[in-house]
PDB file of N, CA and C in Angstrom:
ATOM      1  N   UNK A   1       8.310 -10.961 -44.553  1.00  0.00           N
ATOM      2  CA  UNK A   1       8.742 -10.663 -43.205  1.00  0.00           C
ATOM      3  C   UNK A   1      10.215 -10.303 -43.200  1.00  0.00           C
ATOM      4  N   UNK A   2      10.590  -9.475 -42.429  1.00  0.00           N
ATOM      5  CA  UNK A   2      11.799  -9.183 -42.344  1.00  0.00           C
ATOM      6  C   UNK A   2      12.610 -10.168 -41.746  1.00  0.00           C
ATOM      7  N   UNK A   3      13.888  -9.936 -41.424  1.00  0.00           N
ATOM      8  CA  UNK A   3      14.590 -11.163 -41.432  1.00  0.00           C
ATOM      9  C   UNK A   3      15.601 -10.511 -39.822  1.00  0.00           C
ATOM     10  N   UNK A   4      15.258 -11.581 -38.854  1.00  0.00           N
ATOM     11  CA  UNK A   4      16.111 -11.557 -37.671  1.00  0.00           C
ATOM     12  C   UNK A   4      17.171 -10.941 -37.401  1.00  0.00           C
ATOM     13  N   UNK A   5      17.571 -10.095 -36.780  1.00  0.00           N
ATOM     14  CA  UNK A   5      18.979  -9.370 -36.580  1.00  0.00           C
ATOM     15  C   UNK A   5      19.380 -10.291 -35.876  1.00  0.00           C
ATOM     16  N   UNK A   6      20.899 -10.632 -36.014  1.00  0.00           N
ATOM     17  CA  UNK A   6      21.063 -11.393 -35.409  1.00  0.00           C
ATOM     18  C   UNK A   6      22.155 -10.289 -34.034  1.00  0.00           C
ATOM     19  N   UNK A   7      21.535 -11.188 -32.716  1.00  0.00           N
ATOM     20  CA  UNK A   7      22.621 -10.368 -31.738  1.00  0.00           C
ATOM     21  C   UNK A   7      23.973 -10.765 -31.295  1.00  0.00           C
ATOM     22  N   UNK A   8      24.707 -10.572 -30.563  1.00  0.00           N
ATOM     23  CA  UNK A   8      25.679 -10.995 -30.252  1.00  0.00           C
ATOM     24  C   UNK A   8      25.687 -11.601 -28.661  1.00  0.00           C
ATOM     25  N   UNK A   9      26.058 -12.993 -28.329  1.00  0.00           N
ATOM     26  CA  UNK A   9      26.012 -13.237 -26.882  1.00  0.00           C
ATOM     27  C   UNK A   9      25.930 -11.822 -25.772  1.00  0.00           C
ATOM     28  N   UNK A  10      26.676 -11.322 -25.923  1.00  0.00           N
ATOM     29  CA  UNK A  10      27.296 -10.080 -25.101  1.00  0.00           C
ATOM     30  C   UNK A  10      26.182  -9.436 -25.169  1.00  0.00           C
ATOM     31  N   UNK A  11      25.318  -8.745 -26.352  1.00  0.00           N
ATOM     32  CA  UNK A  11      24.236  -8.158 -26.109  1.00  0.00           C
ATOM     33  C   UNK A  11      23.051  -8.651 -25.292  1.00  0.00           C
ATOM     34  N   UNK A  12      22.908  -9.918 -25.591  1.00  0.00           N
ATOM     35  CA  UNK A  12      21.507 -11.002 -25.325  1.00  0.00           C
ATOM     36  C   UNK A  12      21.777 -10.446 -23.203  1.00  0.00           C
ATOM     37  N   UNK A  13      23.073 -10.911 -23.491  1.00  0.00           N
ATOM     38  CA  UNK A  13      23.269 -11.281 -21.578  1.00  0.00           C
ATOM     39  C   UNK A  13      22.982  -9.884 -21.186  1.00  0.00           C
ATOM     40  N   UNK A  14      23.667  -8.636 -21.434  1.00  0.00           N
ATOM     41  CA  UNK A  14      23.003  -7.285 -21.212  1.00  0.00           C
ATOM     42  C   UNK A  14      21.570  -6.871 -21.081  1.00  0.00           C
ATOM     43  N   UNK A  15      21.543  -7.297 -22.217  1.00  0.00           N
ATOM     44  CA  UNK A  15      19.805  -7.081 -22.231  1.00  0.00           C
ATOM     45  C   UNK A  15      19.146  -7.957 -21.463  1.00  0.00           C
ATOM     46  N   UNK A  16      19.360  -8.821 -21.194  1.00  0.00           N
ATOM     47  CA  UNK A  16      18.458  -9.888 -19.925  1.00  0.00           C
ATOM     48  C   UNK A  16      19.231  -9.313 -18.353  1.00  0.00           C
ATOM     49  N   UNK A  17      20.216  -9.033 -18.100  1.00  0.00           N
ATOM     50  CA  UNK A  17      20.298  -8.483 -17.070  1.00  0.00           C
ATOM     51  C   UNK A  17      19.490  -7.220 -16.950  1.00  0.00           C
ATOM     52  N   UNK A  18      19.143  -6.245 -17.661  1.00  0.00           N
ATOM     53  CA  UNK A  18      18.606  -5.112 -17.485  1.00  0.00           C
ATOM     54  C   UNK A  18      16.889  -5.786 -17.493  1.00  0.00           C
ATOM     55  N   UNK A  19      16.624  -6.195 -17.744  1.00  0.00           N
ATOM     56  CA  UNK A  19      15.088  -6.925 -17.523  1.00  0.00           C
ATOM     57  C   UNK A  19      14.789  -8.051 -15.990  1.00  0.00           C
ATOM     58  N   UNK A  20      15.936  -8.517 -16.102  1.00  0.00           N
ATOM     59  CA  UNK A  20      15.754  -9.017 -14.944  1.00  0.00           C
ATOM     60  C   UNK A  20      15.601  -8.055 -13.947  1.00  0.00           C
ATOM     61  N   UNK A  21      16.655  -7.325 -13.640  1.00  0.00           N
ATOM     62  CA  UNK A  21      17.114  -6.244 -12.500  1.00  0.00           C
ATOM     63  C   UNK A  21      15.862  -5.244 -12.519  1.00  0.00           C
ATOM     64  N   UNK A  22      15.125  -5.318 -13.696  1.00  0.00           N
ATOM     65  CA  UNK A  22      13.852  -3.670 -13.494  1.00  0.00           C
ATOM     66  C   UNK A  22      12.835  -4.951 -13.036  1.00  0.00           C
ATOM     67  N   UNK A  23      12.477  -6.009 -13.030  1.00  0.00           N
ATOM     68  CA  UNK A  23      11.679  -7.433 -13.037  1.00  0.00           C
ATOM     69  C   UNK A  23      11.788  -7.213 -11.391  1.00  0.00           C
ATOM     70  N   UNK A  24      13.045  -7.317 -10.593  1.00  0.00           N
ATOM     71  CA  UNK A  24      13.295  -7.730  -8.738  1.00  0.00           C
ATOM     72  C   UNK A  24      12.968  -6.662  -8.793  1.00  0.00           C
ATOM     73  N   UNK A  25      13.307  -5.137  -9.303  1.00  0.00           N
ATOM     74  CA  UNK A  25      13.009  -3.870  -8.681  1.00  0.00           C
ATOM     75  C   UNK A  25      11.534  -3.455  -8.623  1.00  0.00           C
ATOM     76  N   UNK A  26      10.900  -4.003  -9.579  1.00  0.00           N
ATOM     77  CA  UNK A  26       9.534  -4.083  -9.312  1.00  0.00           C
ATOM     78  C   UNK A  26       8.453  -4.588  -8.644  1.00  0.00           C
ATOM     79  N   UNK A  27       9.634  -6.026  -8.140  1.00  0.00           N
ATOM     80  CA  UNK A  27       8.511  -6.935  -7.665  1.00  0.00           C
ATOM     81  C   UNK A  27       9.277  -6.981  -5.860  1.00  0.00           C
ATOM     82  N   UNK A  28      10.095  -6.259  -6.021  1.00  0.00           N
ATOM     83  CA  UNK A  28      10.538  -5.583  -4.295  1.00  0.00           C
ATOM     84  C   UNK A  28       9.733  -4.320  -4.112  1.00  0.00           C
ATOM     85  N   UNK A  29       9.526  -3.473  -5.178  1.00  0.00           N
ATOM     86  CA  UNK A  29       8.330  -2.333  -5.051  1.00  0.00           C
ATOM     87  C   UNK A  29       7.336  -2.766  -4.849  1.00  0.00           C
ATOM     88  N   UNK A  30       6.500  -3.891  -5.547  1.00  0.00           N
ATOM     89  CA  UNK A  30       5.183  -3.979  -4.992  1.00  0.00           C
ATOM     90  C   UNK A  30       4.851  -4.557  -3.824  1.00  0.00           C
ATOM     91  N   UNK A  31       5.964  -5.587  -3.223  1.00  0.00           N
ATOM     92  CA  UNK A  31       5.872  -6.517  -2.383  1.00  0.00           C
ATOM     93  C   UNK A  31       6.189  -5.746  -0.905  1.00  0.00           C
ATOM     94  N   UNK A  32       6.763  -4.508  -0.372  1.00  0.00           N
ATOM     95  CA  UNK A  32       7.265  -3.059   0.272  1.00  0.00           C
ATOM     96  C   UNK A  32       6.261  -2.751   0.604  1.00  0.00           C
ATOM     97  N   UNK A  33       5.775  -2.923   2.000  1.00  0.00           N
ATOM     98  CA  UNK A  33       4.445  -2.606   2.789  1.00  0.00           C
ATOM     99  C   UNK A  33       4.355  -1.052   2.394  1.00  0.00           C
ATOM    100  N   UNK A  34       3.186  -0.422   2.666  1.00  0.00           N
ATOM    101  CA  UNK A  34       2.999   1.084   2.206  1.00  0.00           C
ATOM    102  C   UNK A  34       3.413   1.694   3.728  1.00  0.00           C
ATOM    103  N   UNK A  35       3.582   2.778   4.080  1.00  0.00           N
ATOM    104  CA  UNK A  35       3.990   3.554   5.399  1.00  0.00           C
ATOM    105  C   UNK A  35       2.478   3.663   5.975  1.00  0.00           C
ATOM    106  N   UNK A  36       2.206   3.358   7.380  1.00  0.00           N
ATOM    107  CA  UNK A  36       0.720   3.610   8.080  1.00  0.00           C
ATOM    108  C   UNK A  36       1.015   5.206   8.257  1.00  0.00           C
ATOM    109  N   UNK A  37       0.163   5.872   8.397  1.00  0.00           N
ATOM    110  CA  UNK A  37       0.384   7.224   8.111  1.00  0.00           C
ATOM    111  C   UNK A  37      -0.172   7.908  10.112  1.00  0.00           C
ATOM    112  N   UNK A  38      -1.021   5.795  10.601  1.00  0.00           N
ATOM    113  CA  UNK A  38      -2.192   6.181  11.505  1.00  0.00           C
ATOM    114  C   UNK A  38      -0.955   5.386  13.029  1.00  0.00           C
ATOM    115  N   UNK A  39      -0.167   5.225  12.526  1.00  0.00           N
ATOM    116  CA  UNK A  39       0.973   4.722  13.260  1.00  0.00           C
ATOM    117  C   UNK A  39       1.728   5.770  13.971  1.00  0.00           C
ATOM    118  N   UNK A  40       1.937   6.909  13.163  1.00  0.00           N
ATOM    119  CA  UNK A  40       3.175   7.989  13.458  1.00  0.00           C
ATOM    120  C   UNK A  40       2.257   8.754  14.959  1.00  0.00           C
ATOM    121  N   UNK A  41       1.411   8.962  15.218  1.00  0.00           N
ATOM    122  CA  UNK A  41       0.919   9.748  16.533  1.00  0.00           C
ATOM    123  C   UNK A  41       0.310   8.896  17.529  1.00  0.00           C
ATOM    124  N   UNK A  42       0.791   7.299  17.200  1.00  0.00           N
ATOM    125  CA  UNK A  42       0.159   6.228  18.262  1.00  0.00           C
ATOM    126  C   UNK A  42       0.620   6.771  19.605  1.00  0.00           C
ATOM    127  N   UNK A  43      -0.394   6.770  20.527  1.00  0.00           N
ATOM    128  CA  UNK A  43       0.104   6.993  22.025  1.00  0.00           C
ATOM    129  C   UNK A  43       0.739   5.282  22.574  1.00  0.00           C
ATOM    130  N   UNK A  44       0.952   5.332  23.839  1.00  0.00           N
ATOM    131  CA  UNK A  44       1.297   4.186  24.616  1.00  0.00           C
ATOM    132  C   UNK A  44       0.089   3.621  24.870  1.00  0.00           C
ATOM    133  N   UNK A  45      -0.001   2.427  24.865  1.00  0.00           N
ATOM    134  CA  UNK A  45      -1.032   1.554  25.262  1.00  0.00           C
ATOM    135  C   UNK A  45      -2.199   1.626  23.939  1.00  0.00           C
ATOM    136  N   UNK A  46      -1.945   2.256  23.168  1.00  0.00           N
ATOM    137  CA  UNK A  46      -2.974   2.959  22.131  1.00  0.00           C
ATOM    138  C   UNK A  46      -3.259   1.956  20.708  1.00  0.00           C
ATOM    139  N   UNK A  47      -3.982   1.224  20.410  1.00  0.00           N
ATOM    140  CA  UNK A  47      -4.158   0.510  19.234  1.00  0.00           C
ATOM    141  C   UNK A  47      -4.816   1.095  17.946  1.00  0.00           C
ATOM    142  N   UNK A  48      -4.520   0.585  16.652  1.00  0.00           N
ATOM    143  CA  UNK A  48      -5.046   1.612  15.685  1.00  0.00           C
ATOM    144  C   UNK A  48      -5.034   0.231  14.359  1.00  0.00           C
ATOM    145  N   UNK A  49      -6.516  -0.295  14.240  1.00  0.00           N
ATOM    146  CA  UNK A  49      -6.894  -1.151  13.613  1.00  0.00           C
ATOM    147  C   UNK A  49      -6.911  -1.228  12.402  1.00  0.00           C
ATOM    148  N   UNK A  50      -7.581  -0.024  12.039  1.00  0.00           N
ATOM    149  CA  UNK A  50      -7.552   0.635  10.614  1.00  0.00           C
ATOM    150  C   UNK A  50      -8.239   1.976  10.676  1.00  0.00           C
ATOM    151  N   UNK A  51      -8.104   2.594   9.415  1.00  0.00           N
ATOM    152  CA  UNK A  51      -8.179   4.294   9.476  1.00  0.00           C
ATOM    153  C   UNK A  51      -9.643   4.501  10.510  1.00  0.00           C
ATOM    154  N   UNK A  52     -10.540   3.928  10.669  1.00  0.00           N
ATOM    155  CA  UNK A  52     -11.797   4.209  11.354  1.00  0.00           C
ATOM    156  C   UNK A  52     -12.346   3.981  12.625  1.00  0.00           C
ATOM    157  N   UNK A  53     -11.243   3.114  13.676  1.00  0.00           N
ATOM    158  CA  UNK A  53     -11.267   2.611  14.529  1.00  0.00           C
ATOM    159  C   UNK A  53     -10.520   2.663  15.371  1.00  0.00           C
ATOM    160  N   UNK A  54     -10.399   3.694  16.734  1.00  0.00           N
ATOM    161  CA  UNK A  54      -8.538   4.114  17.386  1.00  0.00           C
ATOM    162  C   UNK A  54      -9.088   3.509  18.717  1.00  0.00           C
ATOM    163  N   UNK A  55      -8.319   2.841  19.471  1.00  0.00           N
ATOM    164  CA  UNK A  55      -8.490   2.112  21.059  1.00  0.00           C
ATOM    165  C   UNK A  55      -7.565   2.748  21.897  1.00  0.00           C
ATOM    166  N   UNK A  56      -8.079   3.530  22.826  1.00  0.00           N
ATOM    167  CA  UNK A  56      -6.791   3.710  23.650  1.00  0.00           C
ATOM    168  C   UNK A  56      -7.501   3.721  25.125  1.00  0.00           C
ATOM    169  N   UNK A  57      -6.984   4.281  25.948  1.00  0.00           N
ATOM    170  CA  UNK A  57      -6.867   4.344  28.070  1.00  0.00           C
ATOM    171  C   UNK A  57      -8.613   4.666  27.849  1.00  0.00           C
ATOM    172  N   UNK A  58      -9.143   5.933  26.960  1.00  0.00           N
ATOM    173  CA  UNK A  58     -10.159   6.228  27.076  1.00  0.00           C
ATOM    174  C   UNK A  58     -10.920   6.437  26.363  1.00  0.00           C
ATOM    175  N   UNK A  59     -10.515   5.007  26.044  1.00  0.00           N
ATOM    176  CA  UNK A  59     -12.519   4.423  25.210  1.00  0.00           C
ATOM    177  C   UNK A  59     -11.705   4.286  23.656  1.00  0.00           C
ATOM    178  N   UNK A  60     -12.996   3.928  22.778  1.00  0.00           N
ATOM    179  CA  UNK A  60     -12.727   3.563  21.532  1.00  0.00           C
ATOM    180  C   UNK A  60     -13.416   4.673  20.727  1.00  0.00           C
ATOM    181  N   UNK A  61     -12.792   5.554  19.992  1.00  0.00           N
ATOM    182  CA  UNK A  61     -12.743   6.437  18.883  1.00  0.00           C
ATOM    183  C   UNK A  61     -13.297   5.766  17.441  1.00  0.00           C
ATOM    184  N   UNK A  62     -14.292   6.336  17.329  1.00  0.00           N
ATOM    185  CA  UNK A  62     -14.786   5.939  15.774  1.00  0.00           C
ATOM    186  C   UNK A  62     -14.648   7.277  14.626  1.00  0.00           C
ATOM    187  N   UNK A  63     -13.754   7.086  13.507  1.00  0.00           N
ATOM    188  CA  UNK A  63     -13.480   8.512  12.782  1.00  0.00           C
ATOM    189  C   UNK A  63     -14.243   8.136  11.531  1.00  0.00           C
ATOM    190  N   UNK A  64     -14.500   9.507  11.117  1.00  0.00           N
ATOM    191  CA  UNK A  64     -15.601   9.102  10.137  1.00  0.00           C
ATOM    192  C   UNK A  64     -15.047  10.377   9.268  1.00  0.00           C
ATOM    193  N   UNK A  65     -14.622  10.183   7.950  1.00  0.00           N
ATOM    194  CA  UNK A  65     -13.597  11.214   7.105  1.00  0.00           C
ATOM    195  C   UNK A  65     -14.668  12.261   6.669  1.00  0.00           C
ATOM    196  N   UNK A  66     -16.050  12.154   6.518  1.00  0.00           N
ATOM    197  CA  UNK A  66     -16.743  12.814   5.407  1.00  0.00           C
ATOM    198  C   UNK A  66     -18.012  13.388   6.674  1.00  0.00           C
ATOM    199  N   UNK A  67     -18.545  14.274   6.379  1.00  0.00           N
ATOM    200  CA  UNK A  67     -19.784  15.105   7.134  1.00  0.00           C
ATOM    201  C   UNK A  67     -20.640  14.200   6.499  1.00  0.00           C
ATOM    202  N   UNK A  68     -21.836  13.726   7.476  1.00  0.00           N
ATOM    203  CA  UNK A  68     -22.914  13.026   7.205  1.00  0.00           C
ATOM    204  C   UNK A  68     -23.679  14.308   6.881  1.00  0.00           C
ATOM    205  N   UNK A  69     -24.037  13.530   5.386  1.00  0.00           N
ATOM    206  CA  UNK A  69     -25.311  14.676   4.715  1.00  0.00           C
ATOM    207  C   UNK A  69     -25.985  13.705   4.213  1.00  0.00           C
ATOM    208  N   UNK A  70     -26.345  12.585   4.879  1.00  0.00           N
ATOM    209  CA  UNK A  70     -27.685  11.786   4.306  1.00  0.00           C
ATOM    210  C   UNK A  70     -27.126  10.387   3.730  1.00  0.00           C
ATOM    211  N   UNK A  71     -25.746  10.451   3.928  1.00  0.00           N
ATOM    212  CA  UNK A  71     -25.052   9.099   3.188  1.00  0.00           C
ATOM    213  C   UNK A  71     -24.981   8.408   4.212  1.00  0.00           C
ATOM    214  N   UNK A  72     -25.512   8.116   5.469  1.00  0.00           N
ATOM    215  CA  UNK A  72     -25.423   7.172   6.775  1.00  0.00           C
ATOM    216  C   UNK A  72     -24.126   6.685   6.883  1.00  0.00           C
ATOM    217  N   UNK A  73     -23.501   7.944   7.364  1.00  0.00           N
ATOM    218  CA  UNK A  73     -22.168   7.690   7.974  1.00  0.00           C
ATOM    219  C   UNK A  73     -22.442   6.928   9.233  1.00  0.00           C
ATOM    220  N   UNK A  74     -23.282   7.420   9.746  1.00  0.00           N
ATOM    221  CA  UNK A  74     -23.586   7.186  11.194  1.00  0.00           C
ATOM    222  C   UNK A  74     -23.995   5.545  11.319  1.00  0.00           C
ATOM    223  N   UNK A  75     -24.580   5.670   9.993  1.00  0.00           N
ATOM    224  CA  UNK A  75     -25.009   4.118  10.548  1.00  0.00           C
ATOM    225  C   UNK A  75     -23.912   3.117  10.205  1.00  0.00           C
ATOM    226  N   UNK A  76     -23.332   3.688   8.930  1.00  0.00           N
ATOM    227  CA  UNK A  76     -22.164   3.146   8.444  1.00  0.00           C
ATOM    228  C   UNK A  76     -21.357   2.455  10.101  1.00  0.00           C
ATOM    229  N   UNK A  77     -20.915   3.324  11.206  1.00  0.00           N
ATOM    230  CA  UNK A  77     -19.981   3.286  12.288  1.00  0.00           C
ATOM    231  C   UNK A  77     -20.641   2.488  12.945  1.00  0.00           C
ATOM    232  N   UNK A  78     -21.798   2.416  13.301  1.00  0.00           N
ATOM    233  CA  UNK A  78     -22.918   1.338  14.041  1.00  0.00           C
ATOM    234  C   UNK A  78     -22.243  -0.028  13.190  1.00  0.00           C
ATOM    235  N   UNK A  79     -22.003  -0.460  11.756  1.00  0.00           N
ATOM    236  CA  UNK A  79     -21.880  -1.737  11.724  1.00  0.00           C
ATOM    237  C   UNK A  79     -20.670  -1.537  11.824  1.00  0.00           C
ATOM    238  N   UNK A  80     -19.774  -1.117  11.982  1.00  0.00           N
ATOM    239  CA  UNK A  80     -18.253  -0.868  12.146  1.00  0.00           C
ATOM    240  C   UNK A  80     -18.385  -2.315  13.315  1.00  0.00           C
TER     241      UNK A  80
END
């Protein structure tokens, strides 16, 4: 086996600061809610539950992303 380099304090502390600092930057990236995309055209009074379900003054909106061709979208929204 080869034999340990040895480092110098000064390096060790460098190198653990740069691991730490990419360590918070990562774990502030994952922890950073994602942007609602279903937020940006909310009206007043208007609720928006999740992508398939919009509430507003008139009535409740059921969105359905894909053309029903036999995959029971439709029924899919019934258990919505």
């Amino acid at each position: 086996m080869e034999r340990l380099r040895r480092y110098s304090r000064r390096a060790f502390l460098v190198s653990s600061a740069a691991v730490a600092g990419g360590v918070a930057f990562g774990v502030y990236a994952v922890n950073s809610p994602p942007d609602n995309p279903l937020l940006a055209d909310r009206g007043e009074g208007e609720a928006v539950f999740n992508p398939w379900v919009r509430i507003d003054g008139s009535g409740i909106t059921l969105i359905t992303p894909h053309i029903d061709l036999g995959q029971g979208a439709t029924h899919a929204q019934a258990v919505l």
